[in-house]
Structures are given as C-alpha cells and as structure tokens.
N, C-alpha and C. Protein backbone atom coordinates (compact mmCIF):
# COMPACT_ATOMS: atom_id res chain seq x y z
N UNK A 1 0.84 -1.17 0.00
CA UNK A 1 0.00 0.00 0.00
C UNK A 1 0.88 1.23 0.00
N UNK A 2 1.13 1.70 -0.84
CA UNK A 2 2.28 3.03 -1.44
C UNK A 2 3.35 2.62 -0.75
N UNK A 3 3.56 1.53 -0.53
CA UNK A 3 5.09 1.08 -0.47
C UNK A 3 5.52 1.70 0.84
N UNK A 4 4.40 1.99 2.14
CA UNK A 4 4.49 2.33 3.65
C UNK A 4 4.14 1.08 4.90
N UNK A 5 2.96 0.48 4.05
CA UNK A 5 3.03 -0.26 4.77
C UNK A 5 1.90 -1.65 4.02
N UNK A 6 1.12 -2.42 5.03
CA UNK A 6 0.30 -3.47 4.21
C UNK A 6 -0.87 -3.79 4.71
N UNK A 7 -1.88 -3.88 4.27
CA UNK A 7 -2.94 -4.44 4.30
C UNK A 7 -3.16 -5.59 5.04
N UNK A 8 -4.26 -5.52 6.35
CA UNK A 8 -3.62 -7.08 6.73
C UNK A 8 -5.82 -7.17 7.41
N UNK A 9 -5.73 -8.30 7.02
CA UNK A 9 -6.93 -8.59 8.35
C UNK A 9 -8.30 -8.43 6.70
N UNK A 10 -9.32 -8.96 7.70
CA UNK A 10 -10.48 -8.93 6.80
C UNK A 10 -10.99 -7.23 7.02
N UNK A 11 -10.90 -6.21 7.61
CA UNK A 11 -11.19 -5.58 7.33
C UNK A 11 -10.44 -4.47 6.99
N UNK A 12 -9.47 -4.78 6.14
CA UNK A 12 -8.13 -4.00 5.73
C UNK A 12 -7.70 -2.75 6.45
N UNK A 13 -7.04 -3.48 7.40
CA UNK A 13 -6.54 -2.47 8.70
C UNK A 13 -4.83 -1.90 7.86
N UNK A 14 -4.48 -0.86 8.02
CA UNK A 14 -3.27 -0.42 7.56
C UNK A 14 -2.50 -1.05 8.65
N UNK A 15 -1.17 -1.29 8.45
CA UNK A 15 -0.18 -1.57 9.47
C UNK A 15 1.11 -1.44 8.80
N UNK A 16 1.66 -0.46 9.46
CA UNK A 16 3.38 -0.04 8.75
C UNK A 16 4.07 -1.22 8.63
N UNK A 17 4.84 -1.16 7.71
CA UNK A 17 6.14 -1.70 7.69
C UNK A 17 6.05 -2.99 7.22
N UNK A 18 7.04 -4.04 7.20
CA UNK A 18 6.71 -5.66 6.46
C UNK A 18 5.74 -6.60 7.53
N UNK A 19 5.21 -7.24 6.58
CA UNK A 19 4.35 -8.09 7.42
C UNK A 19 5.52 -9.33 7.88
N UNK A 20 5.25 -10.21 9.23
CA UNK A 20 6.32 -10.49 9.74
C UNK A 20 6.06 -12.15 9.14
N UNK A 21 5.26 -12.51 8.61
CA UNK A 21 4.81 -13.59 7.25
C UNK A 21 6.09 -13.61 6.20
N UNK A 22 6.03 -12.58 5.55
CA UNK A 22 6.84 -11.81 4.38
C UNK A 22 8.88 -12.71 4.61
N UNK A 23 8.40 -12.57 6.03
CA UNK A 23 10.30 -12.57 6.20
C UNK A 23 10.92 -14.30 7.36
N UNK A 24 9.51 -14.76 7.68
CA UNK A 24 9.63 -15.86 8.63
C UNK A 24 8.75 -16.71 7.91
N UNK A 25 9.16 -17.93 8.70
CA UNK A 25 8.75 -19.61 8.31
C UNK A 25 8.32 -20.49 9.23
N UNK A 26 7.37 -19.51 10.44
CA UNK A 26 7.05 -19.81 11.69
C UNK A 26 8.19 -19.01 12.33
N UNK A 27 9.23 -20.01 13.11
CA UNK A 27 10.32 -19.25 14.08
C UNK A 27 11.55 -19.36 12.89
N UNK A 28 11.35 -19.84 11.62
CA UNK A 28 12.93 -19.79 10.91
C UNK A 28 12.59 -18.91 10.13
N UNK A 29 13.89 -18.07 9.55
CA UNK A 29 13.88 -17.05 8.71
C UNK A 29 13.33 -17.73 7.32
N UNK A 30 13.51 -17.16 6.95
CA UNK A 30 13.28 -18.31 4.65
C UNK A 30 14.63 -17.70 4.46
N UNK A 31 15.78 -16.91 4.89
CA UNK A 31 16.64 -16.87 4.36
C UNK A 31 17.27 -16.15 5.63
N UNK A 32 18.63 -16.22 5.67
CA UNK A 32 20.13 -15.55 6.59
C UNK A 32 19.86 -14.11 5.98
N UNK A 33 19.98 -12.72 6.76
CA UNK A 33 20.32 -11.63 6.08
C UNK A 33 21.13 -11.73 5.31
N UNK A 34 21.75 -10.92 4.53
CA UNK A 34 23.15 -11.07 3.87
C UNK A 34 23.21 -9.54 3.49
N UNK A 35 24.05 -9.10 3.01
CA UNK A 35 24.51 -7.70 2.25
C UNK A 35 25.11 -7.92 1.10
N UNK A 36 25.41 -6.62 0.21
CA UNK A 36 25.83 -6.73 -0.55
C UNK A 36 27.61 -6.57 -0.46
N UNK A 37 28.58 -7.49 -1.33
CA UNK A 37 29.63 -7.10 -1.23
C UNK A 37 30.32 -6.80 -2.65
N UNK A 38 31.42 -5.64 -2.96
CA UNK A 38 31.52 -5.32 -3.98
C UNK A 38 33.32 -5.70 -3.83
N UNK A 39 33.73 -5.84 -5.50
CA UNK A 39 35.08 -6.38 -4.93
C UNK A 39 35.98 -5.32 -6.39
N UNK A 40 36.28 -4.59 -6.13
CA UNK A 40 36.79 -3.78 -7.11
C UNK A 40 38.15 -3.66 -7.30
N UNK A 41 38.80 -3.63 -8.79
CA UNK A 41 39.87 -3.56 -9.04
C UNK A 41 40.12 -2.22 -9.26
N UNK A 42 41.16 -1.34 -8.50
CA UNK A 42 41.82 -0.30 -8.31
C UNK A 42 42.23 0.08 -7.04
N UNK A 43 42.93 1.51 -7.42
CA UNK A 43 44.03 1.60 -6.31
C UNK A 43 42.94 2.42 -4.89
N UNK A 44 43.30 1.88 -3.96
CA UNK A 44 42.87 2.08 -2.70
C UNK A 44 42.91 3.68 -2.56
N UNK A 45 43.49 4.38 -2.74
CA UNK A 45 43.57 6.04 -3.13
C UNK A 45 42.28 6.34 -3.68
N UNK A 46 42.01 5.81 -4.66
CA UNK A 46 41.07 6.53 -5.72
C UNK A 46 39.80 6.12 -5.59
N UNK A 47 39.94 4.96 -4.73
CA UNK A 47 38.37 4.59 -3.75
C UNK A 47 38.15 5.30 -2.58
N UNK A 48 38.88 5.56 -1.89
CA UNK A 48 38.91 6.67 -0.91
C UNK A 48 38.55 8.17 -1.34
N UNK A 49 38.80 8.69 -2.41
CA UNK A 49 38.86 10.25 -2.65
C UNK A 49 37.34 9.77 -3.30
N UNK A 50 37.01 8.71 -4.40
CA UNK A 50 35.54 8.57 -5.08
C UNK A 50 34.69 8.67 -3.80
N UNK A 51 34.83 7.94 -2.78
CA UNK A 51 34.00 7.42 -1.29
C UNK A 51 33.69 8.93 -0.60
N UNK A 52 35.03 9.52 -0.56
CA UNK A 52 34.59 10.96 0.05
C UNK A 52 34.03 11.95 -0.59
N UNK A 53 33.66 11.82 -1.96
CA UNK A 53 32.97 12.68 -2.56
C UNK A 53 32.07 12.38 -3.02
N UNK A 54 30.97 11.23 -2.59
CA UNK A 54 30.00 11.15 -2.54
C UNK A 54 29.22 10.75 -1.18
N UNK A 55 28.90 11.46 -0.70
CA UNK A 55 27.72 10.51 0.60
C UNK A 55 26.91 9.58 0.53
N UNK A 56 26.90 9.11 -0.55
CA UNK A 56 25.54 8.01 -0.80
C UNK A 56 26.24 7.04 -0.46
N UNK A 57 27.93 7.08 -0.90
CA UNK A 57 28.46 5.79 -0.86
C UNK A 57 29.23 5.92 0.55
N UNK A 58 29.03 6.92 1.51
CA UNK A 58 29.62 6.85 3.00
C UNK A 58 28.59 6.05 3.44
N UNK A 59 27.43 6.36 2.88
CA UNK A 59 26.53 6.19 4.55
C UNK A 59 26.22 4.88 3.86
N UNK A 60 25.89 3.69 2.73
CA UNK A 60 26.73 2.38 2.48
C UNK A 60 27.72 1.47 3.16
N UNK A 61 28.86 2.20 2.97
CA UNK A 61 30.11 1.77 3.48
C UNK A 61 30.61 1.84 4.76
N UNK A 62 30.11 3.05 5.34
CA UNK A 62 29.66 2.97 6.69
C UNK A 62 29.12 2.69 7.54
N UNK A 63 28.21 2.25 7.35
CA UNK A 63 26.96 1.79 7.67
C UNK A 63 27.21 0.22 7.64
N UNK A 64 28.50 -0.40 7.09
CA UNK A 64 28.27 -1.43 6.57
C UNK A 64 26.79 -2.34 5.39
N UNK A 65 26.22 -1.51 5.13
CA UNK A 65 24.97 -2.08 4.14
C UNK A 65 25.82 -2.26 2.64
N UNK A 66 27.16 -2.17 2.69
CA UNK A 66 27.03 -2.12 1.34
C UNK A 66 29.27 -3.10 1.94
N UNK A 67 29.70 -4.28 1.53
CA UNK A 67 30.85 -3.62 1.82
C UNK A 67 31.80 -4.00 0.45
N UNK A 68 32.95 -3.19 0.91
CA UNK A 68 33.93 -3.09 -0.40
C UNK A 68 35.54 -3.66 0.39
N UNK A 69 35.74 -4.79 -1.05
CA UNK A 69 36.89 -4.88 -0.95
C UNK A 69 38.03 -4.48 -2.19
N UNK A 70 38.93 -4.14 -2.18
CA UNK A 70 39.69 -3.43 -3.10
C UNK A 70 40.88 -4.62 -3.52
N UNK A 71 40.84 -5.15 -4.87
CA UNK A 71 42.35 -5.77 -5.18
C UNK A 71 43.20 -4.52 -6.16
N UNK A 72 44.00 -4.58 -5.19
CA UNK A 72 45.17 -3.41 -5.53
C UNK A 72 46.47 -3.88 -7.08
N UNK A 73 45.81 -3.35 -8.27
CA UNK A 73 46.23 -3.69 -9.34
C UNK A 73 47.80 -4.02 -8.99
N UNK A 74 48.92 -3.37 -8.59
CA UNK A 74 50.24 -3.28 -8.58
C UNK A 74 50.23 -4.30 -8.14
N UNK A 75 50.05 -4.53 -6.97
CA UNK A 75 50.35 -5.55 -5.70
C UNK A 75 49.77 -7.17 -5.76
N UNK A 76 48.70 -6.70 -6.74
CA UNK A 76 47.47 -8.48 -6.56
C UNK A 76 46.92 -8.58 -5.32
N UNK A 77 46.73 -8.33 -4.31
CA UNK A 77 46.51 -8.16 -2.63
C UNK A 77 44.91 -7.87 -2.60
N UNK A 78 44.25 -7.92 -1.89
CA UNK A 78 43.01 -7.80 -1.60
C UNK A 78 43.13 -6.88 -0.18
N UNK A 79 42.04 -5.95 -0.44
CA UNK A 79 41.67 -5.28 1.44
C UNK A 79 40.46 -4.72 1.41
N UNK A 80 40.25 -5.36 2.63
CA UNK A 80 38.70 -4.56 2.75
C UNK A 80 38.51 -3.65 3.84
N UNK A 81 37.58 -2.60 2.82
CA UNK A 81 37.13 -1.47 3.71
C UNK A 81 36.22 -1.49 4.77
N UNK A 82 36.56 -0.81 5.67
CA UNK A 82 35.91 -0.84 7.20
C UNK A 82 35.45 0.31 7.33
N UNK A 83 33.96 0.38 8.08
CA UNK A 83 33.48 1.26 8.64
C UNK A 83 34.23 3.00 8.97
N UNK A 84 35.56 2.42 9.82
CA UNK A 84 36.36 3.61 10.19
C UNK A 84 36.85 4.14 8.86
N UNK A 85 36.74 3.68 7.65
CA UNK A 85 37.44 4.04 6.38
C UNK A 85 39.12 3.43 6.22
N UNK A 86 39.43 2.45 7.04
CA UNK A 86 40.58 1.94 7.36
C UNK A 86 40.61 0.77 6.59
N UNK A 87 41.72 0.57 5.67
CA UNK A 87 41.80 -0.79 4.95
C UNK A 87 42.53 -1.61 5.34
N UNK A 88 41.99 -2.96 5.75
CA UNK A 88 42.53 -3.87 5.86
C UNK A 88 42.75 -5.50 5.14
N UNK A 89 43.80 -5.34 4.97
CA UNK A 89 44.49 -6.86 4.13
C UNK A 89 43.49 -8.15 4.88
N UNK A 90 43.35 -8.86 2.99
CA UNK A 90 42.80 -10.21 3.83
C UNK A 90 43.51 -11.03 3.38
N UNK A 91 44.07 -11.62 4.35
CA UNK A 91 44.64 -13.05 3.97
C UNK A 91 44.68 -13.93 3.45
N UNK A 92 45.21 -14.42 2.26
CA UNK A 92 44.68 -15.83 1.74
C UNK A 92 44.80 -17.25 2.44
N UNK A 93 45.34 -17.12 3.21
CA UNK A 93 44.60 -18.15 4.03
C UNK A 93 46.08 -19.10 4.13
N UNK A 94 46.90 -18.88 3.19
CA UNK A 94 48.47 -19.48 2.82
C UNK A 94 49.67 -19.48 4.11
N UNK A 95 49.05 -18.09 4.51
CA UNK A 95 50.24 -17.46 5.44
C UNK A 95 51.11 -16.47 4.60
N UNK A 96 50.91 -16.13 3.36
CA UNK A 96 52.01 -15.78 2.54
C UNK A 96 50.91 -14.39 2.63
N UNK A 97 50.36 -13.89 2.96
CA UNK A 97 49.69 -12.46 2.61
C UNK A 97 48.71 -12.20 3.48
C-alpha cells in the first residue's frame, strides 16, 4: 500500500512496515540476512577520494549495508574497507599475505 506499509486482516486495517509472514517460516527465517559485497579492481587512493565525494556511498560503506573490498592492481593483494574508512588486508589463508 504506497510502499508504507500493508494491508492485513479482513477488514483492511493499515499496518506499517513488512508483514512479519513476508520474512519468517514460523520461528525460521526463509533466508540468513546477507549484504551486498563489492570487490573492485583499483588503487585504494582513488576509492577513498571517489567514497569521500559522494555521501551516498559513506553512509553504504559505513553503515556497513554495502561492503567493499579493493584488489590493488600493482600488488594483486586484496583489502577490505571498514566502517572507520581503514583498509585492511585479507589473507589468503596461505600465510604468505
């Protein structure tokens, strides 16, 4: 109902927000949350200066709703961005990185 809230009951009572049907399976979810993750090739600089000059993509990345990891063309290396705007290396798991 204009995309506020839904219709519920035989005598179509408004009630905000998702119906709790919509997102459960009795007591199990129908699915794990998840987010989106983005994995981009370029230099960690130029994701930082793009990130700060837009807010759409702070309050994303900040927020964690959205997250980004960066493989750093020179290097081959992977890092992902954190909340604080701080990048951190992920490991392959080798010990070597």
């Amino acid at each position: 109902m204009g995309r506020i809230g839904i219709m519920s009951g035989p005598w179509s009572d408004l009630r905000l927000g998702l119906a709790w049907q919509t997102v459960m399976n009795g007591d199990v979810p129908f699915h794990e949350p998840m987010r989106l993750l983005t994995i981009v090739e370029a230099p960690r600089e130029r994701l930082e200066k793009l990130i700060a000059r837009h807010e759409v993509l702070q309050h994303f990345y900040h927020n964690e709703w959205v997250h980004l990891v960066a493989l750093e063309p020179e290097e081959g290396v992977l890092y992902r961005y954190r909340p604080t705007g701080e990048w951190v290396r992920i490991d392959n798991g080798t010990g070597s990185g």
